[in-house]
PDB file of N, CA and C in Angstrom:
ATOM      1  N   UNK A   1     277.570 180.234 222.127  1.00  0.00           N
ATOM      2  CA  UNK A   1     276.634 179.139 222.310  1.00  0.00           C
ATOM      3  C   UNK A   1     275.971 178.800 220.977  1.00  0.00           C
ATOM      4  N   UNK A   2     275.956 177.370 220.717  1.00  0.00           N
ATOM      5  CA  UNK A   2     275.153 177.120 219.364  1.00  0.00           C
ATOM      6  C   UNK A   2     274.435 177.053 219.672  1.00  0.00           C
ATOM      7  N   UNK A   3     273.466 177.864 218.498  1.00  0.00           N
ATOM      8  CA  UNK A   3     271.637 177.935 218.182  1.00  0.00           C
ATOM      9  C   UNK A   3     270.991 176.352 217.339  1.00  0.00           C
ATOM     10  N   UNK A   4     269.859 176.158 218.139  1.00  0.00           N
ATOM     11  CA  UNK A   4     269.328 174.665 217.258  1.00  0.00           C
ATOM     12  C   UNK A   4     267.762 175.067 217.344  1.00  0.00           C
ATOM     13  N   UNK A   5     267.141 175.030 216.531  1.00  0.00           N
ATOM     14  CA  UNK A   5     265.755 175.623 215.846  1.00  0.00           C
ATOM     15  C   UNK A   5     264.971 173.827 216.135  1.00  0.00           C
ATOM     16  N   UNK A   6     264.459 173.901 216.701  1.00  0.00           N
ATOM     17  CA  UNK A   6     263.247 172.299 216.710  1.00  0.00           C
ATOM     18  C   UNK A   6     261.586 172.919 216.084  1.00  0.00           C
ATOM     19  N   UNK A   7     261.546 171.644 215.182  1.00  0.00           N
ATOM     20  CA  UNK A   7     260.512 171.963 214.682  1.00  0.00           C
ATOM     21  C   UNK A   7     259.719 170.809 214.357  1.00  0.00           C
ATOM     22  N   UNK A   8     258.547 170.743 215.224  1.00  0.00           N
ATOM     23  CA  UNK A   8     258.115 169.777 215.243  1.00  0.00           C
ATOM     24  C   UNK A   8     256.657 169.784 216.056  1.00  0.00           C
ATOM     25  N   UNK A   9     255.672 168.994 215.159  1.00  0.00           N
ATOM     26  CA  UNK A   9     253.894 169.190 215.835  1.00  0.00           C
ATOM     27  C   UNK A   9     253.869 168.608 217.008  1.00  0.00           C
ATOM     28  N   UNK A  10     254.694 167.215 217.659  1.00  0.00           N
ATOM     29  CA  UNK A  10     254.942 166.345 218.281  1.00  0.00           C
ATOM     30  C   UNK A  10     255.262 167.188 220.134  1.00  0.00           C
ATOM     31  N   UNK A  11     254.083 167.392 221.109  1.00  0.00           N
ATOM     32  CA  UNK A  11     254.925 168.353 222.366  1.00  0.00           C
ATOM     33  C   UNK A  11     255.713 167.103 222.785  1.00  0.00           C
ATOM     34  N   UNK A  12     255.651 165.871 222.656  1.00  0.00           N
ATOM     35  CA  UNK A  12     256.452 164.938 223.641  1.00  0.00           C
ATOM     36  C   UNK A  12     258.150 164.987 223.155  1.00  0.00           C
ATOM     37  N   UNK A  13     257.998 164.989 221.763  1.00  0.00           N
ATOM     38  CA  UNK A  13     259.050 165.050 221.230  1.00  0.00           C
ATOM     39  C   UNK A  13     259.910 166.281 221.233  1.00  0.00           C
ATOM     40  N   UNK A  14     259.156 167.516 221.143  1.00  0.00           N
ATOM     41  CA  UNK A  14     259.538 168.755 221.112  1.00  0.00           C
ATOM     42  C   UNK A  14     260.148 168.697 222.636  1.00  0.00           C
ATOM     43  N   UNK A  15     259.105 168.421 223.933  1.00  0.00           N
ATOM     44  CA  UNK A  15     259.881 168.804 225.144  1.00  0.00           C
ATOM     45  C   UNK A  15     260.999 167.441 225.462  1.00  0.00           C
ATOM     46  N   UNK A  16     261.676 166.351 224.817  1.00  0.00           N
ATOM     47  CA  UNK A  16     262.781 165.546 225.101  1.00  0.00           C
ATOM     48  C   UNK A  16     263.423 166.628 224.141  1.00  0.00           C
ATOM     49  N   UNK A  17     263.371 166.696 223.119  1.00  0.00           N
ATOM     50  CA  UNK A  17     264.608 167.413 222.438  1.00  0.00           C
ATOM     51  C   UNK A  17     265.017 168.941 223.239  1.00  0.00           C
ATOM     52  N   UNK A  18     264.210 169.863 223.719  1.00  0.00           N
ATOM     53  CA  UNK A  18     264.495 170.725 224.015  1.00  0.00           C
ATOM     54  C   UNK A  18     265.231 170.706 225.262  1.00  0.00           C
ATOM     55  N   UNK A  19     264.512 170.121 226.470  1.00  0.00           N
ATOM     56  CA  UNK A  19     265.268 170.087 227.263  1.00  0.00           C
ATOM     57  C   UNK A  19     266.922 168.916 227.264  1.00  0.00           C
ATOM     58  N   UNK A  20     267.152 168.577 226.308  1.00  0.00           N
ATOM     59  CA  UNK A  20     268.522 167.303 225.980  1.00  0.00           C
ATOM     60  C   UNK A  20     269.186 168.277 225.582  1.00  0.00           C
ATOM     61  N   UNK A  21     268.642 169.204 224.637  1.00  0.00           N
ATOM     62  CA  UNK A  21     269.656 170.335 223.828  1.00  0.00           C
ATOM     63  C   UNK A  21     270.045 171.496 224.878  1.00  0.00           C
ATOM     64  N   UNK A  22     269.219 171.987 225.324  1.00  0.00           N
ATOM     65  CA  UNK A  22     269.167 172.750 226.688  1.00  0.00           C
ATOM     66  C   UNK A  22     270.585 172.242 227.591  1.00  0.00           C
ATOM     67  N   UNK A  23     270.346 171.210 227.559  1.00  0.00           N
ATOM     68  CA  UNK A  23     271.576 170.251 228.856  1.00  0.00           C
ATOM     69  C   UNK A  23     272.756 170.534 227.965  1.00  0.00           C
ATOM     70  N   UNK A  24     273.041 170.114 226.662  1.00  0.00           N
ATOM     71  CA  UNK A  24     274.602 169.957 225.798  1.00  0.00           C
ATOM     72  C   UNK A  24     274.396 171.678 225.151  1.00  0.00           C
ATOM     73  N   UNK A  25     273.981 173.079 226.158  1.00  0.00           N
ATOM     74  CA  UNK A  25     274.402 173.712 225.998  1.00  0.00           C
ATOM     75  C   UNK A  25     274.087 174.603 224.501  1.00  0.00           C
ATOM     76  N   UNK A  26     273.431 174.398 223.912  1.00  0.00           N
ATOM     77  CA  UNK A  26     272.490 174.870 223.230  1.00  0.00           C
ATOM     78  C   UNK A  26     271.198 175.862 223.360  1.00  0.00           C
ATOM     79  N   UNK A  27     271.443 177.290 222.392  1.00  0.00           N
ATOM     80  CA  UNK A  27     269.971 178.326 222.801  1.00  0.00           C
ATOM     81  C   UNK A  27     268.992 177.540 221.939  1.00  0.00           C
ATOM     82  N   UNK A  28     267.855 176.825 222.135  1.00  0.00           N
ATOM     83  CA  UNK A  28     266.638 176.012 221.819  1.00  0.00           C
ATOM     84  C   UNK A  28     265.808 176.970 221.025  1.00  0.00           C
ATOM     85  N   UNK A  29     265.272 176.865 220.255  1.00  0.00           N
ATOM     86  CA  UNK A  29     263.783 178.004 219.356  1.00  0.00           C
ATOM     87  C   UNK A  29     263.014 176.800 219.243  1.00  0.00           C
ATOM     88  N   UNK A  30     261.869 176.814 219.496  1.00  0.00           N
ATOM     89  CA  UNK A  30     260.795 175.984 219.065  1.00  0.00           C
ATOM     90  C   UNK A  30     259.861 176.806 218.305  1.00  0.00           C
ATOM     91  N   UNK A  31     259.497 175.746 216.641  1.00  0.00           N
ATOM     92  CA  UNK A  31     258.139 176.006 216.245  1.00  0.00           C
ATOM     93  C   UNK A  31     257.636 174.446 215.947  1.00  0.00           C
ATOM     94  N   UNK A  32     256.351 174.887 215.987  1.00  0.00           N
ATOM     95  CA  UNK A  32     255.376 173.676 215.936  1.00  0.00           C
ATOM     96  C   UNK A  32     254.485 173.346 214.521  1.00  0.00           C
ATOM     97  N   UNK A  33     255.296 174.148 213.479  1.00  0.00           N
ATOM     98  CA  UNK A  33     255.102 173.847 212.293  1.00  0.00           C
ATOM     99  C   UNK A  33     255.882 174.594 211.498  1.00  0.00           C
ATOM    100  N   UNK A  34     255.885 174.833 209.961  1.00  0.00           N
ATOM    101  CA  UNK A  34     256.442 175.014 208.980  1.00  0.00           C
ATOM    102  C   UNK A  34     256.979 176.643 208.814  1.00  0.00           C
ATOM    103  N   UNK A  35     255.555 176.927 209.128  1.00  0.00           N
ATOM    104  CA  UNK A  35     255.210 178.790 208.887  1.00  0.00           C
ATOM    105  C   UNK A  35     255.644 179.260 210.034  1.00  0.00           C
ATOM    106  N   UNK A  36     255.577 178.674 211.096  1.00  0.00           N
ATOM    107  CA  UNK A  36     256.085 178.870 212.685  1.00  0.00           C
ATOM    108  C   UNK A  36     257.970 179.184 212.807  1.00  0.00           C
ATOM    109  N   UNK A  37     258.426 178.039 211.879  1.00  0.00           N
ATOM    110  CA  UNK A  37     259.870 177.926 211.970  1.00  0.00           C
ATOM    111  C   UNK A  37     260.271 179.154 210.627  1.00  0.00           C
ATOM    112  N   UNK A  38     259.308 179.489 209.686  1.00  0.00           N
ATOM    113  CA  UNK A  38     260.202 180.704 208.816  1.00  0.00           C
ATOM    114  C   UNK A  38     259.946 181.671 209.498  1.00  0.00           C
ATOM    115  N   UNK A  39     259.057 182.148 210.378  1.00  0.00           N
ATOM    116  CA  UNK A  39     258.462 183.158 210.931  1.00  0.00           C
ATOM    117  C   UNK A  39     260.091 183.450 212.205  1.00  0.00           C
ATOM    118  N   UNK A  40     260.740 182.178 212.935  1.00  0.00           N
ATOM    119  CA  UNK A  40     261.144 182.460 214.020  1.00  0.00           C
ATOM    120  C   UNK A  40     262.906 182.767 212.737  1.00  0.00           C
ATOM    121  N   UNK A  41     262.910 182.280 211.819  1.00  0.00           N
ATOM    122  CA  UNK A  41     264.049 182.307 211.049  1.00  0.00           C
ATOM    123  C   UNK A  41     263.949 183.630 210.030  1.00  0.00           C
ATOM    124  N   UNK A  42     263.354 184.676 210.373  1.00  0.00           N
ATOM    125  CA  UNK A  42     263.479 186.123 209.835  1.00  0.00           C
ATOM    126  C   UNK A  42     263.879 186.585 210.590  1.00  0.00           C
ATOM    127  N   UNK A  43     264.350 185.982 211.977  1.00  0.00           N
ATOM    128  CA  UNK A  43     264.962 187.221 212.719  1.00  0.00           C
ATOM    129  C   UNK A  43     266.079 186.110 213.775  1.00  0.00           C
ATOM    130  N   UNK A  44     266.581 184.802 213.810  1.00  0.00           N
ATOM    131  CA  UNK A  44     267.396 184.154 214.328  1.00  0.00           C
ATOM    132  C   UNK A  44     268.196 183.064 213.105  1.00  0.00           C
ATOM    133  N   UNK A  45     269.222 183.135 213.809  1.00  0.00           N
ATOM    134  CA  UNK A  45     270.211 182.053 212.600  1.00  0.00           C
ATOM    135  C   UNK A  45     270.643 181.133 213.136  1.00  0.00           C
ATOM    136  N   UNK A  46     269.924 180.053 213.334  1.00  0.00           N
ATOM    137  CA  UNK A  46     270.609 178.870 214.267  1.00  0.00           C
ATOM    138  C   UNK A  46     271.216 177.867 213.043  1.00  0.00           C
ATOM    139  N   UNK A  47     272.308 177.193 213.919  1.00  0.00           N
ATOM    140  CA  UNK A  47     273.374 176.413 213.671  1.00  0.00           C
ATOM    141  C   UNK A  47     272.496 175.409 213.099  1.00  0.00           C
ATOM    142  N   UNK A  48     271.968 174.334 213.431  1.00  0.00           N
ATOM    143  CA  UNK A  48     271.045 173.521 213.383  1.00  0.00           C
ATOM    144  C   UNK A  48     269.760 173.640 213.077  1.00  0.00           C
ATOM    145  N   UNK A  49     268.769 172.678 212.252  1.00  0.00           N
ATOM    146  CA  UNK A  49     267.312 172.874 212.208  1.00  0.00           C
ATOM    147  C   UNK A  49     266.975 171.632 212.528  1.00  0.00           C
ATOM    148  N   UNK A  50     266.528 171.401 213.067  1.00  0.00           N
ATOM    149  CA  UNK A  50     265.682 169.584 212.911  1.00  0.00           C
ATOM    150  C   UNK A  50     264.553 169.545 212.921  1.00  0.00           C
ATOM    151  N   UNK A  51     264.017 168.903 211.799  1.00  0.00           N
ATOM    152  CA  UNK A  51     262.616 169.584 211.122  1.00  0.00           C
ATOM    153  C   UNK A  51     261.505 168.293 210.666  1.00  0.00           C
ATOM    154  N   UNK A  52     260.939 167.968 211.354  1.00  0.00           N
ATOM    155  CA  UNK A  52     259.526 167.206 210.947  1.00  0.00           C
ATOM    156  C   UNK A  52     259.140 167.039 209.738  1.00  0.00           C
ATOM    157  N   UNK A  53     258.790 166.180 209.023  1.00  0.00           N
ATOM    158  CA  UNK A  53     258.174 166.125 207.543  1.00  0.00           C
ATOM    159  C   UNK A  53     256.479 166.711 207.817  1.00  0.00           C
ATOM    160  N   UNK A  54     256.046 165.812 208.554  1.00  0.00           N
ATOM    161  CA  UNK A  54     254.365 165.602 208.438  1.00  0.00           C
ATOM    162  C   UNK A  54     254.223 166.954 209.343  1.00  0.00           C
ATOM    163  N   UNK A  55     253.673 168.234 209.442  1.00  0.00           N
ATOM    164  CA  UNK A  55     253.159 168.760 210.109  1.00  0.00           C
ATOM    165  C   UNK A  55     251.734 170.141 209.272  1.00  0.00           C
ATOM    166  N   UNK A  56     251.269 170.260 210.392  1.00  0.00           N
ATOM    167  CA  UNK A  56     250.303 171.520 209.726  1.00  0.00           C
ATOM    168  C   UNK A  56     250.518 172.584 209.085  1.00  0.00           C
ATOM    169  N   UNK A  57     249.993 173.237 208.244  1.00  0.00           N
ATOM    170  CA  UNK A  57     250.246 174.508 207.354  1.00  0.00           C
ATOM    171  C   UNK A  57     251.170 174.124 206.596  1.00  0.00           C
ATOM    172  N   UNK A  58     252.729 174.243 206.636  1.00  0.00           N
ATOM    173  CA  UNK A  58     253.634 173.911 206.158  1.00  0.00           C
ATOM    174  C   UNK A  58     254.233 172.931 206.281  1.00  0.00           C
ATOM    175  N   UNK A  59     254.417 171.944 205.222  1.00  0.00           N
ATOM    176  CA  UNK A  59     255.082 170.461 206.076  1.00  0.00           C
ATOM    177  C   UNK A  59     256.667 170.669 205.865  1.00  0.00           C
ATOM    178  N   UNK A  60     257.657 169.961 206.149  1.00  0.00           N
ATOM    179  CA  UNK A  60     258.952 169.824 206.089  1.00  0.00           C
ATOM    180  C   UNK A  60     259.153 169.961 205.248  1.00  0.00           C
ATOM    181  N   UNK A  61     259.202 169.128 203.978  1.00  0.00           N
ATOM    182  CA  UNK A  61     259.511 169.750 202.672  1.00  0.00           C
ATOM    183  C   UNK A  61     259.664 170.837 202.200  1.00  0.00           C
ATOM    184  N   UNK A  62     258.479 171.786 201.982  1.00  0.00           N
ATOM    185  CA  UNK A  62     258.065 173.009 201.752  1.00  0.00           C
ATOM    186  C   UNK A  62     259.414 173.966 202.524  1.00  0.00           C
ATOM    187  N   UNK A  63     258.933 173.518 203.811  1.00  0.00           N
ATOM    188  CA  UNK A  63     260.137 174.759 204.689  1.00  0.00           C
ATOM    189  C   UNK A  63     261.616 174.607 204.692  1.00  0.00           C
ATOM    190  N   UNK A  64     261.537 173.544 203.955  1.00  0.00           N
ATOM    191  CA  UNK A  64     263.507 173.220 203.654  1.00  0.00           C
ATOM    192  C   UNK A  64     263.247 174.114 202.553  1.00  0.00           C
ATOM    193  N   UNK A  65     262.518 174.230 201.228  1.00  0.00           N
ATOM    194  CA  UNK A  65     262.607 174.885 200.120  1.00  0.00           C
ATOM    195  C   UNK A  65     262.692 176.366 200.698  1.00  0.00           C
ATOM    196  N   UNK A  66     261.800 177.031 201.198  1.00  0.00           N
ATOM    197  CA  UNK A  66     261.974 178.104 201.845  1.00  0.00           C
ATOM    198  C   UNK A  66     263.655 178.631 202.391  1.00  0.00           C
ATOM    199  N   UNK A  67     264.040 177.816 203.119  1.00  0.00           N
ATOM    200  CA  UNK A  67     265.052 177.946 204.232  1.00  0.00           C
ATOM    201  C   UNK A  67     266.382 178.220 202.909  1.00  0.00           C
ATOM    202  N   UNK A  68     266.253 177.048 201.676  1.00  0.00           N
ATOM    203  CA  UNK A  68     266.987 177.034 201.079  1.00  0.00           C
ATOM    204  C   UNK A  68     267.388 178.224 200.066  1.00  0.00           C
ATOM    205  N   UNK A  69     266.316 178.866 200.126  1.00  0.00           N
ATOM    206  CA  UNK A  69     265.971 180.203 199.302  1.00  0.00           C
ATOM    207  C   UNK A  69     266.720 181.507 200.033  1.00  0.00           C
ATOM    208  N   UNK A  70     267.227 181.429 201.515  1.00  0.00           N
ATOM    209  CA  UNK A  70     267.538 182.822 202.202  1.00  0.00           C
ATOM    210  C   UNK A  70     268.972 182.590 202.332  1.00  0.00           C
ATOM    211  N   UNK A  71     269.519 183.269 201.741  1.00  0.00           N
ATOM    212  CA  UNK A  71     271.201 183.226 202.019  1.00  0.00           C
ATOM    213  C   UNK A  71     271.879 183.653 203.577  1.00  0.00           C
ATOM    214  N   UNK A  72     270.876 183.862 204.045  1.00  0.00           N
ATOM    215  CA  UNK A  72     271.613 184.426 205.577  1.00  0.00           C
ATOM    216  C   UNK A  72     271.257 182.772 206.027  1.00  0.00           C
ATOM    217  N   UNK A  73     270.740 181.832 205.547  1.00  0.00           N
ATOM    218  CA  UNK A  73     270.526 180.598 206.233  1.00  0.00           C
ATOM    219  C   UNK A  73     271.626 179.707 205.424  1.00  0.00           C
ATOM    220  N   UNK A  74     272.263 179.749 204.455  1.00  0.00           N
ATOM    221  CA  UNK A  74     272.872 178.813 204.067  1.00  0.00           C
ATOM    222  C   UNK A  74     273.869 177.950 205.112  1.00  0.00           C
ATOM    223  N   UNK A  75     274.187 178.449 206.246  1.00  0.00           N
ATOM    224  CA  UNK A  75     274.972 178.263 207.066  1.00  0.00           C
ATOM    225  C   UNK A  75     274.879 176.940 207.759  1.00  0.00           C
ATOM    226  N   UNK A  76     273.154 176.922 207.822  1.00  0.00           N
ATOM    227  CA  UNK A  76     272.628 175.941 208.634  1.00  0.00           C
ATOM    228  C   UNK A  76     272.497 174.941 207.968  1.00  0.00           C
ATOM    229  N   UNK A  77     272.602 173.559 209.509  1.00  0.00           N
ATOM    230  CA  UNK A  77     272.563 172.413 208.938  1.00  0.00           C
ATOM    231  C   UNK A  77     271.725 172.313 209.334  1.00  0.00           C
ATOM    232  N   UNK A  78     270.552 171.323 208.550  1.00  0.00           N
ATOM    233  CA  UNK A  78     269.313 170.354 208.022  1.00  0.00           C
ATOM    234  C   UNK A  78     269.051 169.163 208.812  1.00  0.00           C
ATOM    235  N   UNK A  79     268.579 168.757 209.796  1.00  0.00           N
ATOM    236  CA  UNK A  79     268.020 167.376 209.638  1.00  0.00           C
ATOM    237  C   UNK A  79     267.030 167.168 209.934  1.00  0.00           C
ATOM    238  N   UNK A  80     266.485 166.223 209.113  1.00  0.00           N
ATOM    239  CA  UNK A  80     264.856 165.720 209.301  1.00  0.00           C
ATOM    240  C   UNK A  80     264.697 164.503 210.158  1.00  0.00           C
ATOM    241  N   UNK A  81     263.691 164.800 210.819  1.00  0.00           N
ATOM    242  CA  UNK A  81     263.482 163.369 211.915  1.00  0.00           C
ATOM    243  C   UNK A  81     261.862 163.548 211.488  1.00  0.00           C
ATOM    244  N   UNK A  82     261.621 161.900 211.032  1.00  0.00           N
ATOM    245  CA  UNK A  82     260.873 161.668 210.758  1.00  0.00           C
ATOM    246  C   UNK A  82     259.989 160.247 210.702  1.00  0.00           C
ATOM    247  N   UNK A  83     258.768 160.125 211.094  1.00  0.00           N
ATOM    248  CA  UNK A  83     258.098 158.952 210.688  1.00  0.00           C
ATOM    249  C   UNK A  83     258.453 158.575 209.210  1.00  0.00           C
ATOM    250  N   UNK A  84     258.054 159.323 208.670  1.00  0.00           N
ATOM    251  CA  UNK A  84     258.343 158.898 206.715  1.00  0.00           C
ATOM    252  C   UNK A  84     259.543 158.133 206.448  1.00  0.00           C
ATOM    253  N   UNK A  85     259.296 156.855 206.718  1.00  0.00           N
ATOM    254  CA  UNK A  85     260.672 155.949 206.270  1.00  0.00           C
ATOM    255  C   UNK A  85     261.000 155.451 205.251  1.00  0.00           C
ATOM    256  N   UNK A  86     260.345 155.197 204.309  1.00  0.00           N
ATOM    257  CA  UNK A  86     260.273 155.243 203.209  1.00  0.00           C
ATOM    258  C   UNK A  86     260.996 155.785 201.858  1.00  0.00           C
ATOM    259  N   UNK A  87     261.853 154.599 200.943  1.00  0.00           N
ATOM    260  CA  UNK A  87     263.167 155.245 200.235  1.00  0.00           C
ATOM    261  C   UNK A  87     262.911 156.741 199.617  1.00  0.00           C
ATOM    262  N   UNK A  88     261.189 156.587 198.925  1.00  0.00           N
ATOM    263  CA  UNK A  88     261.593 157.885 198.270  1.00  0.00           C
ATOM    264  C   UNK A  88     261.513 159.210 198.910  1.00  0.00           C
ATOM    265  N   UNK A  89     260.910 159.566 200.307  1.00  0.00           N
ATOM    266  CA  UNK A  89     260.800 160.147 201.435  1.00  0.00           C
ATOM    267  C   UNK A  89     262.176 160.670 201.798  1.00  0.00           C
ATOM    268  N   UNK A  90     263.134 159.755 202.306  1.00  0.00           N
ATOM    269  CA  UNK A  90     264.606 159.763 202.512  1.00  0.00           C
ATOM    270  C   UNK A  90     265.026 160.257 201.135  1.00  0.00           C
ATOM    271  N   UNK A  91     265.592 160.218 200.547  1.00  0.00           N
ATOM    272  CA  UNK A  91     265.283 160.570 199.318  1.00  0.00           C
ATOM    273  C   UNK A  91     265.251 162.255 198.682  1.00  0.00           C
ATOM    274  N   UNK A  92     263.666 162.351 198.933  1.00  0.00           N
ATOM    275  CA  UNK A  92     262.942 163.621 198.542  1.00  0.00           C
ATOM    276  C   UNK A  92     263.985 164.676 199.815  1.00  0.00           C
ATOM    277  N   UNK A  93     263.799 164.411 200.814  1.00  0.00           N
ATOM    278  CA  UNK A  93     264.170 165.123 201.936  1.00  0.00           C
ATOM    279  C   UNK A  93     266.089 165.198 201.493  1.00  0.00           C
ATOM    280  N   UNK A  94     266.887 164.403 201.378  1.00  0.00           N
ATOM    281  CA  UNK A  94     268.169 164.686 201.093  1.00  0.00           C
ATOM    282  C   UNK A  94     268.104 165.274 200.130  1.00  0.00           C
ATOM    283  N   UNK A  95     267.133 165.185 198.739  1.00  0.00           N
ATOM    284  CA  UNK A  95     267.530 165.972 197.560  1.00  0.00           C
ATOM    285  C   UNK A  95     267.352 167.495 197.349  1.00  0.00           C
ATOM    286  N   UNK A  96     266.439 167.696 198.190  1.00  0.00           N
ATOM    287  CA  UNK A  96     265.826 169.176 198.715  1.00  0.00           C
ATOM    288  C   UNK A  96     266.796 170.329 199.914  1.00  0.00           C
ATOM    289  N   UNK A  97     267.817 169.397 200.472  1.00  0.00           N
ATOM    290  CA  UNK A  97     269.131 169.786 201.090  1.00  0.00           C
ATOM    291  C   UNK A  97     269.512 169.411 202.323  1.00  0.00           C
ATOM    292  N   UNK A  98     268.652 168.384 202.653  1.00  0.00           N
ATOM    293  CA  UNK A  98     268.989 168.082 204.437  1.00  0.00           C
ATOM    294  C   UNK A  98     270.763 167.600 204.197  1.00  0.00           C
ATOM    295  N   UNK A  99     271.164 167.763 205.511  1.00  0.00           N
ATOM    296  CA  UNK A  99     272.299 167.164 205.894  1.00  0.00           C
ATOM    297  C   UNK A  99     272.605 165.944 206.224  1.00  0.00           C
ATOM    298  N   UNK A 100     271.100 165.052 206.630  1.00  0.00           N
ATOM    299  CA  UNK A 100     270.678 164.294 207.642  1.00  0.00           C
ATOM    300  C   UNK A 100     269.267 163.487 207.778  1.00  0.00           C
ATOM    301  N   UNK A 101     269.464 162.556 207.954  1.00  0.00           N
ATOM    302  CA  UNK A 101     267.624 162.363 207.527  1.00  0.00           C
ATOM    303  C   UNK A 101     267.450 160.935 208.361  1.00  0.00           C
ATOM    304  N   UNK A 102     267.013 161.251 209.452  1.00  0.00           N
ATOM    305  CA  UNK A 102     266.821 160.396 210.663  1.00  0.00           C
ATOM    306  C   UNK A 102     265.346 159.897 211.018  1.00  0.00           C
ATOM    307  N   UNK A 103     265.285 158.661 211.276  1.00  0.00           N
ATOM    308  CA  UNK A 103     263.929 158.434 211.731  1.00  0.00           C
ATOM    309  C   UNK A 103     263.700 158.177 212.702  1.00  0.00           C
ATOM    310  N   UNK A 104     261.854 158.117 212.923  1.00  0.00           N
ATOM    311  CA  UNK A 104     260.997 157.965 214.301  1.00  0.00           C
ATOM    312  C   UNK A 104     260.610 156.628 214.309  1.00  0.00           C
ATOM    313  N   UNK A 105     261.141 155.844 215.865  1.00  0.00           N
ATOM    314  CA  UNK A 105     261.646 156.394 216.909  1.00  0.00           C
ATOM    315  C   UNK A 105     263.101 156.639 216.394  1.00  0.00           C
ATOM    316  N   UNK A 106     264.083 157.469 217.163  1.00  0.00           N
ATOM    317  CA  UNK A 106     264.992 157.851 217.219  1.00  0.00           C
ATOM    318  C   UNK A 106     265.810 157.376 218.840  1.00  0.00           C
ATOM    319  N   UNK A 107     267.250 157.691 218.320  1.00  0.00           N
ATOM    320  CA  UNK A 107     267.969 157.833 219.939  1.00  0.00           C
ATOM    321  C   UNK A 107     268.504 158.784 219.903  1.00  0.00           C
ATOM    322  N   UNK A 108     268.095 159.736 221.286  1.00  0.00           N
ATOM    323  CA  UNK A 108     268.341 160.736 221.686  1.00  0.00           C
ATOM    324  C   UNK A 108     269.802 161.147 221.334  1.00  0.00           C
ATOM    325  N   UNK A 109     270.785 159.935 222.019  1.00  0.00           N
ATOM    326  CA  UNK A 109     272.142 160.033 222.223  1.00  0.00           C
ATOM    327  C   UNK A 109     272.122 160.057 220.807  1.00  0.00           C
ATOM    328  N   UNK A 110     272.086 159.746 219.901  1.00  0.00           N
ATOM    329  CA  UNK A 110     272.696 159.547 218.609  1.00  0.00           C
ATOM    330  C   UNK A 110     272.283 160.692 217.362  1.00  0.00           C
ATOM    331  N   UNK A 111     271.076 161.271 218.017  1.00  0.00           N
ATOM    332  CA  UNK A 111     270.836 162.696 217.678  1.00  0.00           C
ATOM    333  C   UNK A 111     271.554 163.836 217.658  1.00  0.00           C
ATOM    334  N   UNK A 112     272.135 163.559 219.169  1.00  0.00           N
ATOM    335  CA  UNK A 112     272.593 164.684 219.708  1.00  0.00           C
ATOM    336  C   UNK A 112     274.337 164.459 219.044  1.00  0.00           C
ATOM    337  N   UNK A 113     274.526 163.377 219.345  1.00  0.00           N
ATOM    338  CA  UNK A 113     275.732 163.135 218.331  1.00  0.00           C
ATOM    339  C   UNK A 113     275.669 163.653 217.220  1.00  0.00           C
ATOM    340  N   UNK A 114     275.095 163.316 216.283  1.00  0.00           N
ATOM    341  CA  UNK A 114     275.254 163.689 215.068  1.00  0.00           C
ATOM    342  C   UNK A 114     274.987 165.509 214.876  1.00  0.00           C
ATOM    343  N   UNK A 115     274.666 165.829 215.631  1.00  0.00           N
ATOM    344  CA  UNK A 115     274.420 167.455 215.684  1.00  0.00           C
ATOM    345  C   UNK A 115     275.736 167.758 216.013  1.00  0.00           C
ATOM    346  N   UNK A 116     276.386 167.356 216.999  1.00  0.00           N
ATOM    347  CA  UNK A 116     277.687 167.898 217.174  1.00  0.00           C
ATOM    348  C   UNK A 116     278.537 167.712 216.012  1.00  0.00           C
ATOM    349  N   UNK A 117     278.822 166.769 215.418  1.00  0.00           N
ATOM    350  CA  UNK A 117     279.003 165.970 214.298  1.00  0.00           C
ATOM    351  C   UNK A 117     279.087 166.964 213.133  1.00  0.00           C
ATOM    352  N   UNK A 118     277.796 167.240 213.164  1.00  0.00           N
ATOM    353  CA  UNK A 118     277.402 168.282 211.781  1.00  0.00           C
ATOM    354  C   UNK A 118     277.809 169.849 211.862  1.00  0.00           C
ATOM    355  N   UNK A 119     278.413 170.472 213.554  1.00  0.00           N
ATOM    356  CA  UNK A 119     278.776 171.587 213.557  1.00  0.00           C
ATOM    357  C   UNK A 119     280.240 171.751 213.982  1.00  0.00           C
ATOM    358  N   UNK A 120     280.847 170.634 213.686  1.00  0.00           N
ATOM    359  CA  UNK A 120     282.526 170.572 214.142  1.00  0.00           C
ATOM    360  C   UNK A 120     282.606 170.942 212.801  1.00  0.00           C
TER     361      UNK A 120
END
């Protein structure tokens, strides 16, 4: 079963993604911020991250740098879903290592696509 890590301050957003990923068969980890998602990634290796820019303690940025730093994570793919639409945002976030760099609002279906997408 593929692992997908959600990370995100957002509960509305957090509970559509979890339970969609839940359905296409996916083990779900939720954190609700930065320090939350390295904390659950010292001891799980999911396939997927999809990771918030704007959040508390640690914002997205920061925790891609982190993530990018642990070699037991290189495995994983990156994507950011985000309000921040903005070129140099898109941008900052691909140059730092996302796979992916999606914005809010989003479609579910086309999320979930591209996750499959990114682990074929």
């Amino acid at each position: 079963m593929k692992k997908i890590l959600i990370v995100d301050d957002e509960p509305n957003i957090v509970m559509s993604l979890e339970y969609t990923f839940k359905k296409n068969n996916f083990e779900v980890f939720i954190a609700r911020d930065g320090q939350e998602a390295l904390d659950i990634l010292k001891n799980h290796f999911p396939d997927v991250i999809i990771l918030d820019v704007m959040m508390p303690r640690v914002d997205g940025y920061a925790t891609l740098e982190q993530i990018k730093k642990d070699e037991r994570l290189q495995h994983c793919k990156i994507i950011f879903l985000s309000a921040k639409n903005k070129e140099q945002d898109i941008e900052k976030g691909l140059s730092l290592g996302a796979d992916l760099y999606m914005i809010k609002p989003f479609s579910l279906k086309k999320l979930v696509e591209q996750v499959k997408i990114l682990i074929e």
